[in-house]
C-alpha atoms as a PDB file:
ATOM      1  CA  UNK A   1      24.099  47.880 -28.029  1.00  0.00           C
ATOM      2  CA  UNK A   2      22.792  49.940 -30.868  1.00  0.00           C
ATOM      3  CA  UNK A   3      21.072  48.312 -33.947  1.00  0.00           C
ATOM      4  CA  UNK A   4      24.107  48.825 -36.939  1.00  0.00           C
ATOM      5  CA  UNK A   5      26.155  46.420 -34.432  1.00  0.00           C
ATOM      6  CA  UNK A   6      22.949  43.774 -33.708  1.00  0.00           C
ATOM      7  CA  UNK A   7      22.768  43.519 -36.756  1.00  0.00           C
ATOM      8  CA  UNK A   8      26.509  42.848 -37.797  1.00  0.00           C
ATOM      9  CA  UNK A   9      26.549  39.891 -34.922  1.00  0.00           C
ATOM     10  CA  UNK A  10      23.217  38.436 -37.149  1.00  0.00           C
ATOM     11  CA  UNK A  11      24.895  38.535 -40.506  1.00  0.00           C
ATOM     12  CA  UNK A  12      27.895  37.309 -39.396  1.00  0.00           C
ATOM     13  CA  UNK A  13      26.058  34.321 -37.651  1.00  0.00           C
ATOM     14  CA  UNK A  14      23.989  33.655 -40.921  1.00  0.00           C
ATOM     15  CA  UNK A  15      26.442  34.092 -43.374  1.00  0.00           C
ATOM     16  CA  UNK A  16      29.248  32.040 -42.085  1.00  0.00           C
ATOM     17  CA  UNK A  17      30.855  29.392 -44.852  1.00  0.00           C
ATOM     18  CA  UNK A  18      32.139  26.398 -43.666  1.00  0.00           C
ATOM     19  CA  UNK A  19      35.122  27.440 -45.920  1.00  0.00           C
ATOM     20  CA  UNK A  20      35.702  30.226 -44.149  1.00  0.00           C
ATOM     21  CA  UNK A  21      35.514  28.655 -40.830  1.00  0.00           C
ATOM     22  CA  UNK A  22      38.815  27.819 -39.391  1.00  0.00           C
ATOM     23  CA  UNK A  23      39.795  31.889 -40.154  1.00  0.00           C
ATOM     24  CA  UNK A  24      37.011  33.011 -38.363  1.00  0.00           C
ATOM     25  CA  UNK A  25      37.896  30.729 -35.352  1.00  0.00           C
ATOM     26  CA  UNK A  26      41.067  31.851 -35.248  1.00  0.00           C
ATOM     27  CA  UNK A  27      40.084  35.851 -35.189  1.00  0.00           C
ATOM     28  CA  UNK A  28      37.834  35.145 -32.495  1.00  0.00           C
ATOM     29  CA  UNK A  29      40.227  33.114 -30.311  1.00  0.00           C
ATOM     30  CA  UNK A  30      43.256  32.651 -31.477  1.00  0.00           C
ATOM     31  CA  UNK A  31      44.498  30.094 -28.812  1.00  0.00           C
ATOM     32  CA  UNK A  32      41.528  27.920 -28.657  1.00  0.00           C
ATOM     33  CA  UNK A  33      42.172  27.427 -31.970  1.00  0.00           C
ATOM     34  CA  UNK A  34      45.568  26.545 -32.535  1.00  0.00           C
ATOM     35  CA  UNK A  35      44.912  24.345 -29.767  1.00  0.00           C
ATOM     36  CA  UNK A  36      42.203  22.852 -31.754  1.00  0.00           C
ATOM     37  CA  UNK A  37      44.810  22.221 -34.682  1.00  0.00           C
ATOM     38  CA  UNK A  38      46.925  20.801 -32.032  1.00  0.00           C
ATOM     39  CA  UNK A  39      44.373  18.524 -31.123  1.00  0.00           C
ATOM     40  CA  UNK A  40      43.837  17.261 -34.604  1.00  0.00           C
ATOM     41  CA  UNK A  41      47.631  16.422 -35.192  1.00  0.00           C
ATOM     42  CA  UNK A  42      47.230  14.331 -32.344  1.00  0.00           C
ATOM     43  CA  UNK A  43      43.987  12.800 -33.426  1.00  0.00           C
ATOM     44  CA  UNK A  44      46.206  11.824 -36.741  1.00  0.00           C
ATOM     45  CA  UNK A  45      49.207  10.990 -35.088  1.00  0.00           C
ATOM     46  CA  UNK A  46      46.606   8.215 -32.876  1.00  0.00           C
ATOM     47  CA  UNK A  47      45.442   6.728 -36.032  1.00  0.00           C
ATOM     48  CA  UNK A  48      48.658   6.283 -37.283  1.00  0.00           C
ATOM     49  CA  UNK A  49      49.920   4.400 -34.190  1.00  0.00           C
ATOM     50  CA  UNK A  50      46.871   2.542 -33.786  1.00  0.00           C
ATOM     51  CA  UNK A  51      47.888   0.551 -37.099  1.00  0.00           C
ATOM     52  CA  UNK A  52      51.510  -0.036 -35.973  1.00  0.00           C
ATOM     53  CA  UNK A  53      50.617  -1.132 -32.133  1.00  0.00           C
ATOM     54  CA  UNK A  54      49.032  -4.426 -31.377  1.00  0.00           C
ATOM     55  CA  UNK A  55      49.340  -4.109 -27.645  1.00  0.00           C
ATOM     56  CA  UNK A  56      45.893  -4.060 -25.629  1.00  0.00           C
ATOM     57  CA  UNK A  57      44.549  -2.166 -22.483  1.00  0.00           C
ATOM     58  CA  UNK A  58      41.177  -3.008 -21.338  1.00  0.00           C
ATOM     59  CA  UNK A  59      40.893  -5.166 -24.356  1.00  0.00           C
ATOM     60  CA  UNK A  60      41.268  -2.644 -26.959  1.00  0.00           C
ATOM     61  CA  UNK A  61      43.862  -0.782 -29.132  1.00  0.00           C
ATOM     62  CA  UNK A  62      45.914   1.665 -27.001  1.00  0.00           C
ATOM     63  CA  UNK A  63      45.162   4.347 -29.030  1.00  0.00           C
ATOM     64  CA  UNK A  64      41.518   4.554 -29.274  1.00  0.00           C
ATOM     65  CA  UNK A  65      40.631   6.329 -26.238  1.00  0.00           C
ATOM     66  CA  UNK A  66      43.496   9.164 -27.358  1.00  0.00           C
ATOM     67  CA  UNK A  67      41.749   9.707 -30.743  1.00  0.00           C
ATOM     68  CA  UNK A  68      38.226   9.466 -28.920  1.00  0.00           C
ATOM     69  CA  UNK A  69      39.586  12.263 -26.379  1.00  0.00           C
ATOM     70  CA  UNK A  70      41.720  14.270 -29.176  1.00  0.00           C
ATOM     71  CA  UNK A  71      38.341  14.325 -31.388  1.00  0.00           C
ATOM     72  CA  UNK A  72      36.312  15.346 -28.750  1.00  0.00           C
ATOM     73  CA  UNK A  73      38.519  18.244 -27.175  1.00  0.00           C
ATOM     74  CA  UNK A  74      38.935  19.478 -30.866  1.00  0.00           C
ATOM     75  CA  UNK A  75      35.507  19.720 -31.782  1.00  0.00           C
ATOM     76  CA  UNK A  76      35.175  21.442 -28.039  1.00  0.00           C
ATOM     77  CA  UNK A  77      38.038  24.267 -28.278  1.00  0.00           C
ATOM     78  CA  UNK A  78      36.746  25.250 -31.653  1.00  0.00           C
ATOM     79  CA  UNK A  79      33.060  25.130 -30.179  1.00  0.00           C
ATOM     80  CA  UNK A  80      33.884  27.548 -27.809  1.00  0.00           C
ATOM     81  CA  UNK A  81      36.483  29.743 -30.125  1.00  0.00           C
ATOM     82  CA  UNK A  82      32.936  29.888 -32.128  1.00  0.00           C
ATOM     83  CA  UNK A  83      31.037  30.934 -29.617  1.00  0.00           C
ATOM     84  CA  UNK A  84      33.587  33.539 -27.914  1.00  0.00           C
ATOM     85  CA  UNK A  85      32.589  35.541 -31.020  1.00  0.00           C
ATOM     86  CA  UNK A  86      28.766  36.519 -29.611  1.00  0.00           C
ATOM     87  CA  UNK A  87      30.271  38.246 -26.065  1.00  0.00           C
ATOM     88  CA  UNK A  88      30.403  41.320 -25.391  1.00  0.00           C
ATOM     89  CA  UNK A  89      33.692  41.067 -23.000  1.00  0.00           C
ATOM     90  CA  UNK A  90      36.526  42.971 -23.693  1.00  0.00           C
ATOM     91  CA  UNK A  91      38.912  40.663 -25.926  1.00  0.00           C
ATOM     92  CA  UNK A  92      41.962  40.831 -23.116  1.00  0.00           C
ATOM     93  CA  UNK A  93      39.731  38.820 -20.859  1.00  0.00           C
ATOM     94  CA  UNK A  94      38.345  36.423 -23.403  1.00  0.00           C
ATOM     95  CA  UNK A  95      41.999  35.506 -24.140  1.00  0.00           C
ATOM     96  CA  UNK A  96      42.693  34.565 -20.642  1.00  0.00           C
ATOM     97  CA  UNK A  97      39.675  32.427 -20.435  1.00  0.00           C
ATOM     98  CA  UNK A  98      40.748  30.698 -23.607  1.00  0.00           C
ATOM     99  CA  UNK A  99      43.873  30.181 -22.650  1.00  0.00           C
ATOM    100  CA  UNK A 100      43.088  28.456 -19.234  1.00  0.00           C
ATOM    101  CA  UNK A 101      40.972  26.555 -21.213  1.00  0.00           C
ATOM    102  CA  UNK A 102      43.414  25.254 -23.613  1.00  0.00           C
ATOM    103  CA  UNK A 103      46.150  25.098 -21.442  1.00  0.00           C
ATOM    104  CA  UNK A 104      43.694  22.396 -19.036  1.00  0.00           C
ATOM    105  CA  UNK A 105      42.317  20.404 -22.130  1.00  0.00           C
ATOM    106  CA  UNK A 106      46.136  20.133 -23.582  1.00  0.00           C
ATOM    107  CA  UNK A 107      47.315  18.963 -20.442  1.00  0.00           C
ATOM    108  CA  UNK A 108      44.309  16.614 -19.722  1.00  0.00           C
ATOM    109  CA  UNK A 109      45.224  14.986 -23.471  1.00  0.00           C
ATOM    110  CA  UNK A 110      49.537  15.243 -22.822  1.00  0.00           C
ATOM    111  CA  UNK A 111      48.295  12.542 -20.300  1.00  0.00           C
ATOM    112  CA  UNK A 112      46.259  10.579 -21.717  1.00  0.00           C
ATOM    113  CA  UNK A 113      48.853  10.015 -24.661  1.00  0.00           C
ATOM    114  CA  UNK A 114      51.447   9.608 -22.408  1.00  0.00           C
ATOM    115  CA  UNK A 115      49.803   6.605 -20.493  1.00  0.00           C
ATOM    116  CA  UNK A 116      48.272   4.872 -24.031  1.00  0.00           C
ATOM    117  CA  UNK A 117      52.439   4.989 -24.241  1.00  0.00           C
ATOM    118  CA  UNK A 118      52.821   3.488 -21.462  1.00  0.00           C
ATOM    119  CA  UNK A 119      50.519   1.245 -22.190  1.00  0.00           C
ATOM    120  CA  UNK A 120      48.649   1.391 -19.072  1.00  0.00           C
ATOM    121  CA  UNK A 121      45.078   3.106 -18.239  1.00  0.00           C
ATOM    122  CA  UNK A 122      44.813   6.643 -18.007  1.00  0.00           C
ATOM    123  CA  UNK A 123      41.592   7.273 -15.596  1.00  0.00           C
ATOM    124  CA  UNK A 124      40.641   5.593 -12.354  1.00  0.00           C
ATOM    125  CA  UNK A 125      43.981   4.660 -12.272  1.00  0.00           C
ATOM    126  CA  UNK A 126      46.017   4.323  -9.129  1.00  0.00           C
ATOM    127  CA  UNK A 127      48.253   1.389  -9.422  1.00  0.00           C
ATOM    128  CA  UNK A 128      51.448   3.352  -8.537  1.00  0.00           C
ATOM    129  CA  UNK A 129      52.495   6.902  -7.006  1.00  0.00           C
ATOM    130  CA  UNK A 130      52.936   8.045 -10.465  1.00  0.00           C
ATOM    131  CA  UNK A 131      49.851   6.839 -11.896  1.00  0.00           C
ATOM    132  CA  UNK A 132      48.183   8.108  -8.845  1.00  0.00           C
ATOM    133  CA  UNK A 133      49.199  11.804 -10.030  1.00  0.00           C
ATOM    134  CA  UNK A 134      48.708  11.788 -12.996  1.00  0.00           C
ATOM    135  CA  UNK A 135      45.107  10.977 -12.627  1.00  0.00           C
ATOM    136  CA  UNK A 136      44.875  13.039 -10.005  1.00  0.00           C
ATOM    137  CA  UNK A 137      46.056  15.972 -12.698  1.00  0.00           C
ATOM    138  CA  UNK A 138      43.524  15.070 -14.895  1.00  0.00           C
ATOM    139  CA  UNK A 139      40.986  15.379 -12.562  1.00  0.00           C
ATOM    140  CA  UNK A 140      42.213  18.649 -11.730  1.00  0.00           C
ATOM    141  CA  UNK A 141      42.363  19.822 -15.464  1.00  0.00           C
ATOM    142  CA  UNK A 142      38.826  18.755 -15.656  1.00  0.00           C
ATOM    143  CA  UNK A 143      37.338  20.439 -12.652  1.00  0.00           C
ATOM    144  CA  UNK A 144      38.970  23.786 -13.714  1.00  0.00           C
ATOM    145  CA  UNK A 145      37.807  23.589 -17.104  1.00  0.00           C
ATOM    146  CA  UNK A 146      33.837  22.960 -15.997  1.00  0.00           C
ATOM    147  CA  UNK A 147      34.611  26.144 -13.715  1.00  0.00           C
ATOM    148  CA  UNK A 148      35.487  28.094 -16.622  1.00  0.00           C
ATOM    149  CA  UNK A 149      32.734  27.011 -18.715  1.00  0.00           C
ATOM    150  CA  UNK A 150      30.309  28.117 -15.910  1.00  0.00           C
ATOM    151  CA  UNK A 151      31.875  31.361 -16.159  1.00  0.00           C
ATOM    152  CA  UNK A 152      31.389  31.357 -20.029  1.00  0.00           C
ATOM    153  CA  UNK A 153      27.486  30.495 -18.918  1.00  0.00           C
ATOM    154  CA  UNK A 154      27.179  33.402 -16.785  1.00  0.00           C
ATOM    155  CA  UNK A 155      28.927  35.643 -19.427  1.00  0.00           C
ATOM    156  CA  UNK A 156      26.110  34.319 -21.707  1.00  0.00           C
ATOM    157  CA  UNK A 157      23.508  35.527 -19.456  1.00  0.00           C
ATOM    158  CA  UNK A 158      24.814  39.000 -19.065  1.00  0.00           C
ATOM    159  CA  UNK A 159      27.102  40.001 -22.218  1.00  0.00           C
ATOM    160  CA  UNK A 160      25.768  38.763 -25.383  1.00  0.00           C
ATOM    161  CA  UNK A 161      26.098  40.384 -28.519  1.00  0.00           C
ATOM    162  CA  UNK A 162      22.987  41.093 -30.554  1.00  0.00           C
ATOM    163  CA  UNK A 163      22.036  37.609 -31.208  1.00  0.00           C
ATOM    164  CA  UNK A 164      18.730  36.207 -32.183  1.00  0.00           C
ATOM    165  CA  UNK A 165      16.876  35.042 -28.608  1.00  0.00           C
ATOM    166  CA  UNK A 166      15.858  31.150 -29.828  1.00  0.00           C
ATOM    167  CA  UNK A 167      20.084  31.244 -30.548  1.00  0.00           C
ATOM    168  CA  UNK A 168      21.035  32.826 -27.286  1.00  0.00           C
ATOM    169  CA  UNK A 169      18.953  30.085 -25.719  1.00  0.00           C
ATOM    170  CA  UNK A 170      20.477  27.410 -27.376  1.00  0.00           C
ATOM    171  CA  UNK A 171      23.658  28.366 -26.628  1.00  0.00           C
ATOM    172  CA  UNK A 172      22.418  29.395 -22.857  1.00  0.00           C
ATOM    173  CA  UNK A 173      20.992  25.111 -22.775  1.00  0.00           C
ATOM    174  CA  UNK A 174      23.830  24.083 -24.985  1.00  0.00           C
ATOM    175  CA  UNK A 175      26.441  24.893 -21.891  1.00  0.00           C
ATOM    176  CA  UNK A 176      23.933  23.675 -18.582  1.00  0.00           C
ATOM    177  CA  UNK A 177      24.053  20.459 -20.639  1.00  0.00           C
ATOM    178  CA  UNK A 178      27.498  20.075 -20.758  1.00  0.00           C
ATOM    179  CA  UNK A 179      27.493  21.164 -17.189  1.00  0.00           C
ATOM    180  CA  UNK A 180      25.694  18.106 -16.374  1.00  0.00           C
ATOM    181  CA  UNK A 181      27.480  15.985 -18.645  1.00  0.00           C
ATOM    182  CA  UNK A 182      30.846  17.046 -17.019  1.00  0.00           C
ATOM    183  CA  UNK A 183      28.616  16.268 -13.892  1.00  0.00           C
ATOM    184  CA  UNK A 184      28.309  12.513 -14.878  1.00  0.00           C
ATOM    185  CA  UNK A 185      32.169  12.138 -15.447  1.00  0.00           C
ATOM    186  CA  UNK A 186      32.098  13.346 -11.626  1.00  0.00           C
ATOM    187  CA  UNK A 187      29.360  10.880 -10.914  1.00  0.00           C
ATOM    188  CA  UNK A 188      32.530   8.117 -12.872  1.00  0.00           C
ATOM    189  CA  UNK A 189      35.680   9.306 -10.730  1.00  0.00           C
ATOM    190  CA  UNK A 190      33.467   8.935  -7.414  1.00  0.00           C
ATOM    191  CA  UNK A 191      32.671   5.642  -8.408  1.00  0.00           C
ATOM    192  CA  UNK A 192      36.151   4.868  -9.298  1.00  0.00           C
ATOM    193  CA  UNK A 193      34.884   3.272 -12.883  1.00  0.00           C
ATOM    194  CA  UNK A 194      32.849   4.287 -15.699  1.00  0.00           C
ATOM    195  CA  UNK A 195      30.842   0.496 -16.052  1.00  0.00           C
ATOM    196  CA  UNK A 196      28.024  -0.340 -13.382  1.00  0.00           C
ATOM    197  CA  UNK A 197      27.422  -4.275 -12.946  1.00  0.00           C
ATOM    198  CA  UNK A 198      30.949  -5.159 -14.457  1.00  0.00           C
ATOM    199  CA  UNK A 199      34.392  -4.434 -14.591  1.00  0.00           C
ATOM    200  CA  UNK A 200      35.581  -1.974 -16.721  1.00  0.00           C
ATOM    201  CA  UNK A 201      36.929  -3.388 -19.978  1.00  0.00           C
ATOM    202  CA  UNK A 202      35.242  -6.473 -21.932  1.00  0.00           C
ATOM    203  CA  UNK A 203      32.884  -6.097 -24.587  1.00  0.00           C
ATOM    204  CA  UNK A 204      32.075  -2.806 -26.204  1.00  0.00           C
ATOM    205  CA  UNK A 205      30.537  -1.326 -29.054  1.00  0.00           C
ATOM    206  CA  UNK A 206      33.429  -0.968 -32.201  1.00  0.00           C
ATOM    207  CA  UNK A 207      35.724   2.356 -31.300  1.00  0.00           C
ATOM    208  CA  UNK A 208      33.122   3.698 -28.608  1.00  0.00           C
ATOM    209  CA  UNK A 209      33.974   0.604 -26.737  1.00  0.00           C
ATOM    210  CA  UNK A 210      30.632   1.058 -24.582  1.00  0.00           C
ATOM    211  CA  UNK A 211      29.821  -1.702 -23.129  1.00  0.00           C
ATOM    212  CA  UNK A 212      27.420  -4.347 -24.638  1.00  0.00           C
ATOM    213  CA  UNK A 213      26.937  -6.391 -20.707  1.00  0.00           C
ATOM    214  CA  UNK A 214      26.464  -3.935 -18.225  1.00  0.00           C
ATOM    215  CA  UNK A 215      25.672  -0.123 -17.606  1.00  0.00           C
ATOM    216  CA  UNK A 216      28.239   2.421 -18.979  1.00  0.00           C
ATOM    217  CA  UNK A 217      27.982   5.850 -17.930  1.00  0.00           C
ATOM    218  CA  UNK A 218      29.966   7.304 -20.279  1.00  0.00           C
ATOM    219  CA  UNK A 219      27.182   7.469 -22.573  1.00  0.00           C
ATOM    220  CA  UNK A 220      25.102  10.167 -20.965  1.00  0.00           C
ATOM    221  CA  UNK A 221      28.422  11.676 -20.209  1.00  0.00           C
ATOM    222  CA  UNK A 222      29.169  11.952 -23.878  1.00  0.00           C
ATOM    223  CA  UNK A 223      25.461  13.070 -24.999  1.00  0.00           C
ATOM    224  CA  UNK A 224      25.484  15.519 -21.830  1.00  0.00           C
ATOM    225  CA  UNK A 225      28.666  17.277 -23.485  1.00  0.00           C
ATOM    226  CA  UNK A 226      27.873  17.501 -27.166  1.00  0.00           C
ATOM    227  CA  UNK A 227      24.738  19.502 -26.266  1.00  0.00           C
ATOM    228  CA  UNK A 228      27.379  22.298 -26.337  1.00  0.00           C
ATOM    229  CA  UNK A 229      26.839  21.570 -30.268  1.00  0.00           C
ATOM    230  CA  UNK A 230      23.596  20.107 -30.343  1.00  0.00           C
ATOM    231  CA  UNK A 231      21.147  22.740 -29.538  1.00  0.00           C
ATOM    232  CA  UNK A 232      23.232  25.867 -30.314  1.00  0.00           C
ATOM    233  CA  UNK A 233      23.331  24.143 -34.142  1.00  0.00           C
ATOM    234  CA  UNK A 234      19.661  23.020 -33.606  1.00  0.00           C
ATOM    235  CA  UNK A 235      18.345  26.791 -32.595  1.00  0.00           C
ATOM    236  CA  UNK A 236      20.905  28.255 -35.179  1.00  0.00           C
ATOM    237  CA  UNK A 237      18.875  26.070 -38.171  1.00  0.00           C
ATOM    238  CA  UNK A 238      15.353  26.812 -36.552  1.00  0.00           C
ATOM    239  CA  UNK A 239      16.135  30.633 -36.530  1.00  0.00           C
ATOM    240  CA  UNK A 240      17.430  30.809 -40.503  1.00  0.00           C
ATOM    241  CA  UNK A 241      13.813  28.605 -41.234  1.00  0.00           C
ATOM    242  CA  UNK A 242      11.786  32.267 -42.473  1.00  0.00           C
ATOM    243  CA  UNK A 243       8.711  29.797 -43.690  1.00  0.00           C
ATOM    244  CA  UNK A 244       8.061  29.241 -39.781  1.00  0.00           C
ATOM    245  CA  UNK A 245       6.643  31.890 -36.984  1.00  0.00           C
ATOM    246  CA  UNK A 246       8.237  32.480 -34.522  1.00  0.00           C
ATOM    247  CA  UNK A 247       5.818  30.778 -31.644  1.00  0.00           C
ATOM    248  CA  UNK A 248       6.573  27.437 -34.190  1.00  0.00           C
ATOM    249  CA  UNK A 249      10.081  27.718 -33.740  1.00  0.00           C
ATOM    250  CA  UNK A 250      10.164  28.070 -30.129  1.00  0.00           C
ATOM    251  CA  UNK A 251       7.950  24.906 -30.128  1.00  0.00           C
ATOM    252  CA  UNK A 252      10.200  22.683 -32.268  1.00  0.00           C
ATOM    253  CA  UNK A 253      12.989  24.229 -30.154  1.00  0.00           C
ATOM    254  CA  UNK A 254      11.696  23.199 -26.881  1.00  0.00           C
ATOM    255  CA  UNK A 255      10.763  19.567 -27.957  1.00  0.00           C
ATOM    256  CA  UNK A 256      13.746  19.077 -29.400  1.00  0.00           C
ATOM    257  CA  UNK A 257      15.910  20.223 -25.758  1.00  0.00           C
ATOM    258  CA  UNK A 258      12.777  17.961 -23.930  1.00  0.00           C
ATOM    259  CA  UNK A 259      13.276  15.008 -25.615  1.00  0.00           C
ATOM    260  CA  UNK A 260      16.592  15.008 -25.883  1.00  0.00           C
ATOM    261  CA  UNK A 261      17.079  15.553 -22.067  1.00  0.00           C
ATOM    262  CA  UNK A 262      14.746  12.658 -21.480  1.00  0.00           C
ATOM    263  CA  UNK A 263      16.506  11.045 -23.544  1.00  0.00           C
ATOM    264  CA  UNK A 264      19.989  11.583 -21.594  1.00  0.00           C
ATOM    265  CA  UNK A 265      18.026  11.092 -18.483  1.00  0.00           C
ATOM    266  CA  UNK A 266      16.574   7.924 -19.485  1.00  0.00           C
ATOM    267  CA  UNK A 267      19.953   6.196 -21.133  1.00  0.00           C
ATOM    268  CA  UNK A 268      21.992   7.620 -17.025  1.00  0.00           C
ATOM    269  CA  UNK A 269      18.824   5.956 -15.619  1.00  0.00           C
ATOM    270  CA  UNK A 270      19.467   2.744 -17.226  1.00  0.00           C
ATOM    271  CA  UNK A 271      23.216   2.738 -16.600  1.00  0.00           C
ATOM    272  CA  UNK A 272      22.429   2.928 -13.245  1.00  0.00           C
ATOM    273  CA  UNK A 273      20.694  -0.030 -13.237  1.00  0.00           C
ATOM    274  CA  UNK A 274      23.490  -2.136 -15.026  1.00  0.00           C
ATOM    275  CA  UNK A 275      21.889  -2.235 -18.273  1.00  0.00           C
ATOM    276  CA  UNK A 276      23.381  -1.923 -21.611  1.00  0.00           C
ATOM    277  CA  UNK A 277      22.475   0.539 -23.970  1.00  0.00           C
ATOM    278  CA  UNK A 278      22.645  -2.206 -26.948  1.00  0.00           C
ATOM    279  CA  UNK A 279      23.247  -5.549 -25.353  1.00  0.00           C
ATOM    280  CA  UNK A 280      26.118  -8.369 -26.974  1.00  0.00           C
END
């Protein structure tokens, strides 16, 4: 790639407003984002319902797992709309891959709504045929979308374009972590619940709804996917810091991946073992 270009890819990485943001996303991938937008309707339409339904599943609203899911798939189809921007893959390709991925994360959230609706639970959940396949589904959708995001992590290896090296690392660490978080939600459907030493359900921290009496894996499932964010963002601030060298950067960068991943190693450790990340 010749310099004029390396250096377009850096400005447009530095000097990109927050105001300008949802434009930008949507010239990079166009379908990732509207199926972002799509996702934050839905988030909306949860909170609405959530103050008009008193009904309970696992001891909590209906509708709080759909917003947790609609946040968290938005913030994720606009992360990767983001990030589609620094490959150097032709665009007709990119648009497939963004489209499988939206079409699996849409699908994976049609269901969850649907069974909130229902008023029944949406994972590990078996009770009848129909339940049975629609889990089954969402399994599906979920296996095909950590494919895909390998792909992405490969494409990152190979086709990047022009951006700083502490960035293309973070990005490069920012996707093997939410490898391994997706890795932990495998580690939940094997075990046929996310709580170890209790039934799922009972007491939970407010809207997380993690539980306060016995291990929950969902937590290092949740920090093992938002490193996608995490240490793209956290390389991506290190890099625009001119008052430190280079060799300091890298340093504050590496802690910061260490300790984080000992942190997520330590908090899956002590799910394991039934204990509660904040106890009742």
């Amino acid at each position: 790639m010749n310099k004029a270009m390396q250096d377009y890819s850096r400005s447009r990485f530095r000097d990109l407003g927050v105001t300008r943001l949802p434009g930008e996303l949507y010239r990079r991938d166009p379908i990732l984002t509207i199926t972002g937008w799509i996702h934050l309707v839905l988030l909306v339409l949860g909170l609405i319902l959530f103050w008009f339904d008193s009904r309970e599943i696992l001891g909590i609203n209906p509708w709080i797992k759909p917003m947790k899911f609609a946040l968290s798939i938005w913030i994720y189809l606009w992360t990767m709309a983001f990030l589609f921007g620094y490959l150097s893959v032709p665009k007709k390709w990119l648009r497939v891959l963004g489209g499988l991925i939206s079409l699996m994360l849409f699908i994976e959230i049609v269901c969850i709504y649907m069974q909130s609706f229902r008023g029944t639970i949406s994972h590990f959940n078996a009770e009848t045929a129909f339940d049975g396949y629609i889990y089954s589904m969402m399994g599906a959708m979920i296996a095909l979308n950590t494919v895909f995001v390998v792909i992405v992590l490969i494409l990152f290896f190979t086709n990047t374009k022009g951006l700083p090296r502490i960035v293309a690392w973070g990005i490069r660490l920012g996707i093997i972590g939410f490898v391994l978080g997706s890795a932990v939600g495998g580690k939940m459907v094997l075990e046929v619940a996310h709580t170890v030493g209790a039934a799922d359900g009972g007491p939970g921290l407010p809207f997380l709804n993690w539980s306060t009496i016995a291990g929950d894996l969902r937590i290092a499932h949740f920090l093992g996917l938002h490193t996608l964010q995490l240490f793209p963002l956290a390389a991506y601030g290190l890099n625009r810091r001119n008052t430190l060298s280079v060799g300091s950067k890298w340093f504050v960068f590496t802690l910061f991946v260490v300790l984080y991943s000992a942190l997520l190693v330590g908090i899956y450790t002590q799910a394991l073992h039934g204990l509660p990340l904040i106890s009742s």
